[in-house]
C-alpha atoms as a PDB file:
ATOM      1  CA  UNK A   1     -13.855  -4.508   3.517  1.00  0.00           C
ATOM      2  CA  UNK A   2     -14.720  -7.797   4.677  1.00  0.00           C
ATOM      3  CA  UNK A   3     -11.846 -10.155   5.861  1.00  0.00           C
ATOM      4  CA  UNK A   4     -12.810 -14.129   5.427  1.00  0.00           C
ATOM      5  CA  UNK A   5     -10.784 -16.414   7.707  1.00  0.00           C
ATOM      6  CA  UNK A   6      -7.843 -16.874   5.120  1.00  0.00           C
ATOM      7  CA  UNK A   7      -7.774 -13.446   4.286  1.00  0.00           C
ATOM      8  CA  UNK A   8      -7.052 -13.282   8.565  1.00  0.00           C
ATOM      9  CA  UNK A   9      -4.771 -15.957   8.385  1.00  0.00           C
ATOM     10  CA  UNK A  10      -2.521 -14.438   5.417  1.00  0.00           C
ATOM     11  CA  UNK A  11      -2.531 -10.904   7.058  1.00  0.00           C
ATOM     12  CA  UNK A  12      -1.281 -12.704  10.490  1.00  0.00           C
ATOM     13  CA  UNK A  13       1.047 -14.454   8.579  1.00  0.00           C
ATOM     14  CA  UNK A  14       2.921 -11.443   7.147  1.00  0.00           C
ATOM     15  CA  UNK A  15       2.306  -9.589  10.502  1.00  0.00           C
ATOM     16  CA  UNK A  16       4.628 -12.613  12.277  1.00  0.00           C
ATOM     17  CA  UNK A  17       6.906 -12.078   9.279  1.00  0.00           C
ATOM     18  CA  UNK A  18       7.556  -8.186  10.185  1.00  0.00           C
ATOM     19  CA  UNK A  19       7.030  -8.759  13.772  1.00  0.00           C
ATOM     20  CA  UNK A  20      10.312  -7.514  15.453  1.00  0.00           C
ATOM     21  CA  UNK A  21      11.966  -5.791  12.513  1.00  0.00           C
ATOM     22  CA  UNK A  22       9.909  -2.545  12.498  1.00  0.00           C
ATOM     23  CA  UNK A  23       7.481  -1.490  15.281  1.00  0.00           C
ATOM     24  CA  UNK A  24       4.239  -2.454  15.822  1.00  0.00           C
ATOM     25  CA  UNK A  25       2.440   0.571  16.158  1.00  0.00           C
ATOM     26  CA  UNK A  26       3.930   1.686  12.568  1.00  0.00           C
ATOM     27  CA  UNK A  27       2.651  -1.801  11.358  1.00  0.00           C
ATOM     28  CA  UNK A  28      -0.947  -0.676  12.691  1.00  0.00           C
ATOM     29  CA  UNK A  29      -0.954   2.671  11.212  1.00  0.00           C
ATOM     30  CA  UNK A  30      -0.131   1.235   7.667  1.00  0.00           C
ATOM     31  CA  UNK A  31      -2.614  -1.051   8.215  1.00  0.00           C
ATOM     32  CA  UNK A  32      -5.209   1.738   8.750  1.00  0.00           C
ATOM     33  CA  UNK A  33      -3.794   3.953   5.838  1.00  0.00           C
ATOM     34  CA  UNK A  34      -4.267   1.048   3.599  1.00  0.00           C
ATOM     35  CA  UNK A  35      -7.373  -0.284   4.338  1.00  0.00           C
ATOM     36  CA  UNK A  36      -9.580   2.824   5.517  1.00  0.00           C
ATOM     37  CA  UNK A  37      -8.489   4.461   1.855  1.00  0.00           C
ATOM     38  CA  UNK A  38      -9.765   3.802  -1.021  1.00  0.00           C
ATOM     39  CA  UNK A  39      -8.029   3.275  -4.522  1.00  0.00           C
ATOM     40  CA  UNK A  40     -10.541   6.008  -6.985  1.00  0.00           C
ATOM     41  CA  UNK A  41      -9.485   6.325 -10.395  1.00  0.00           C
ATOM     42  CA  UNK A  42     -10.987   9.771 -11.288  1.00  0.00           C
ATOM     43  CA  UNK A  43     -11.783  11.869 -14.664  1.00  0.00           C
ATOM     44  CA  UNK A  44      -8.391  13.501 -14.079  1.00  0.00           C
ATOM     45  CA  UNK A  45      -6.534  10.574 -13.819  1.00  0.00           C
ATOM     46  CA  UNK A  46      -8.006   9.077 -16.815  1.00  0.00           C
ATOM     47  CA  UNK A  47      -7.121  12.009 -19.243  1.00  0.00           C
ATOM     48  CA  UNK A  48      -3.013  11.860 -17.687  1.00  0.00           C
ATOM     49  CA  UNK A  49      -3.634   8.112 -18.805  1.00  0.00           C
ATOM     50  CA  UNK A  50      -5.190   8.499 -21.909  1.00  0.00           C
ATOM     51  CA  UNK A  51      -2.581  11.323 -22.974  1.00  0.00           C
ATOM     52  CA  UNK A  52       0.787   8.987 -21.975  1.00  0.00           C
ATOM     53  CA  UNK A  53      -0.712   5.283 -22.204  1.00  0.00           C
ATOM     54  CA  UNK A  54       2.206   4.362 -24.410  1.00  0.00           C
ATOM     55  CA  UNK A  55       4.620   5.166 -21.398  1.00  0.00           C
ATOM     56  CA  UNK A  56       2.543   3.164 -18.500  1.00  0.00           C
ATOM     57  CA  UNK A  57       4.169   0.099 -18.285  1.00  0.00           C
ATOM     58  CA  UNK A  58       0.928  -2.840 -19.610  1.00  0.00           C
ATOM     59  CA  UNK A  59      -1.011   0.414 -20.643  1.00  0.00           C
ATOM     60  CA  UNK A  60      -3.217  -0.694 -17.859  1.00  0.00           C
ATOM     61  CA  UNK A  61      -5.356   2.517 -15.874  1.00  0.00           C
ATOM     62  CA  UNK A  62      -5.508   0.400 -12.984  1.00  0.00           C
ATOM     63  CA  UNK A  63      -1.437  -0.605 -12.545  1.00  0.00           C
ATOM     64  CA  UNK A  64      -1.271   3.451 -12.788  1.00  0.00           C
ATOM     65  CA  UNK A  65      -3.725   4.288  -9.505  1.00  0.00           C
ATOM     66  CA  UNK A  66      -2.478   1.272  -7.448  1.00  0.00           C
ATOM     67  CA  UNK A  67       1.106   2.231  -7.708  1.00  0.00           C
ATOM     68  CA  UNK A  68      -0.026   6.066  -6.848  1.00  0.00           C
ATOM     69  CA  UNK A  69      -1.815   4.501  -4.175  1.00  0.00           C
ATOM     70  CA  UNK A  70       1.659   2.032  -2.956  1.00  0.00           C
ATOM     71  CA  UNK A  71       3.542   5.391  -3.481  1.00  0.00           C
ATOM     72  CA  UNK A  72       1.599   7.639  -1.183  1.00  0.00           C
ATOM     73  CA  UNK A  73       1.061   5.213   1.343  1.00  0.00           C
ATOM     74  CA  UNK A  74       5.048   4.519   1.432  1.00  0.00           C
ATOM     75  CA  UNK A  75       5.845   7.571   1.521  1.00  0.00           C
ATOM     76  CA  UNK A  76       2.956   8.665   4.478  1.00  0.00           C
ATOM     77  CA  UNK A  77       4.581   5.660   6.071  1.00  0.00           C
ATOM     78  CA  UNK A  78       7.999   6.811   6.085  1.00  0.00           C
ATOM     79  CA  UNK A  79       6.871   9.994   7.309  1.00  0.00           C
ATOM     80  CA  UNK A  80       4.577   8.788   9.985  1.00  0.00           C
ATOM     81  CA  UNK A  81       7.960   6.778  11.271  1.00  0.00           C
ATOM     82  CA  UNK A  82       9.775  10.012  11.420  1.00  0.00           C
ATOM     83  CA  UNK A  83       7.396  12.120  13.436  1.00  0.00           C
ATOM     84  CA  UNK A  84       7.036   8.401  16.061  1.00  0.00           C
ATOM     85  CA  UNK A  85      11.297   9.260  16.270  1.00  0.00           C
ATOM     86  CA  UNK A  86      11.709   5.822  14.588  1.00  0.00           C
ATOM     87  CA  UNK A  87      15.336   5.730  13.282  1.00  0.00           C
ATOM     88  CA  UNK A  88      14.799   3.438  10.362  1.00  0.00           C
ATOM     89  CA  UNK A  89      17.984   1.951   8.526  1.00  0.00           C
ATOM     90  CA  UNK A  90      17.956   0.920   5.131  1.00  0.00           C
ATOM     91  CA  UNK A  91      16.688  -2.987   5.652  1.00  0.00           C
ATOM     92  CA  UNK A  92      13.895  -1.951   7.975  1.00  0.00           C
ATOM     93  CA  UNK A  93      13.011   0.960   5.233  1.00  0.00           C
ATOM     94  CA  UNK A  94      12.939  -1.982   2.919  1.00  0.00           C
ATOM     95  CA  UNK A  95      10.821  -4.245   5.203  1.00  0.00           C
ATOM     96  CA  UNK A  96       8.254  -1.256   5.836  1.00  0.00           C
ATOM     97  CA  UNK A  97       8.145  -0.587   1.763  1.00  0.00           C
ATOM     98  CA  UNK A  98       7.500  -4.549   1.595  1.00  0.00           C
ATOM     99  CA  UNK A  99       4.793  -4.422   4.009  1.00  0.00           C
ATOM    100  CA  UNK A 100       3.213  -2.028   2.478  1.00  0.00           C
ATOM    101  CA  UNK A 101       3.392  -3.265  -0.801  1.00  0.00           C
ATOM    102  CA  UNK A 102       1.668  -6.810  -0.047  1.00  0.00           C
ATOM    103  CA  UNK A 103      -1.305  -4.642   2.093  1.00  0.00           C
ATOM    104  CA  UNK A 104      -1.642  -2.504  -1.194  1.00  0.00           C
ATOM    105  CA  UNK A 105      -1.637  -5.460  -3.527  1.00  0.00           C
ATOM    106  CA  UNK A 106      -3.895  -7.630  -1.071  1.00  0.00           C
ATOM    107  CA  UNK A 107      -6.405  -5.026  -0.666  1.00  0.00           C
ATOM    108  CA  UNK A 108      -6.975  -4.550  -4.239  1.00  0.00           C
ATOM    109  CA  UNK A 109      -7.692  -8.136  -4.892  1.00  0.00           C
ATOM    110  CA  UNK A 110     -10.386  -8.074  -2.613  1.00  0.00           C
ATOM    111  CA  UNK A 111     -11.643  -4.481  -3.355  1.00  0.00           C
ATOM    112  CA  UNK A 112     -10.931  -3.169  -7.000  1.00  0.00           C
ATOM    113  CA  UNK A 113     -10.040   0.529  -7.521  1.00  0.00           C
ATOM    114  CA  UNK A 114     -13.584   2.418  -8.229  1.00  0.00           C
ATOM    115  CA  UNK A 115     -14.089   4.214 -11.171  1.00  0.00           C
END
């Protein structure tokens, strides 16, 4: 993915943000997980769609992979903390789930999930 100068800028400014309230190295690794991975929807995912569309929230294919994507990450995230011995209490927890969140939802404005 190629990062423009504001696209650098932004990414710095929510690095500064999280800067001191959950490690660094954790902030790198998320960083990697989110933007060395890509966001597929696949055949499989589009028959669970198609078969409970009226329970997606915005019946939208795309909502559905991206928050599969934002849950896997989180959750890798979590884990990764864990086996780095990072006790994390509930507000850094919530900072690390924000983080990831605004990686997630910037990468997939500047690279749509493939299909």
């Amino acid at each position: 993915m190629q990062l423009t100068k504001d696209d650098k800028i932004e990414i710095n400014r929510i690095l500064e943000s999280v800067k001191g309230r959950i490690d660094e190295e954790l902030c790198k690794l998320i960083m990697d997980l989110v933007f060395q991975n890509k966001v597929r929807i696949k055949k499989e995912d589009k028959t669970l769609y198609s078969i409970n569309e009226n329970r997606i929230p915005d019946s939208s294919i795309e909502a559905f992979s991206l928050g599969g994507f934002f849950g896997q990450t989180y959750q890798i995230a979590l884990d990764l903390a864990k086996k780095m011995d990072l006790k994390l209490d509930g507000s850094q927890k919530r900072v690390v789930r924000e983080f990831t969140f605004f990686l997630v939802l910037f990468k997939f404005e500047k690279e749509p999930a493939e299909k």
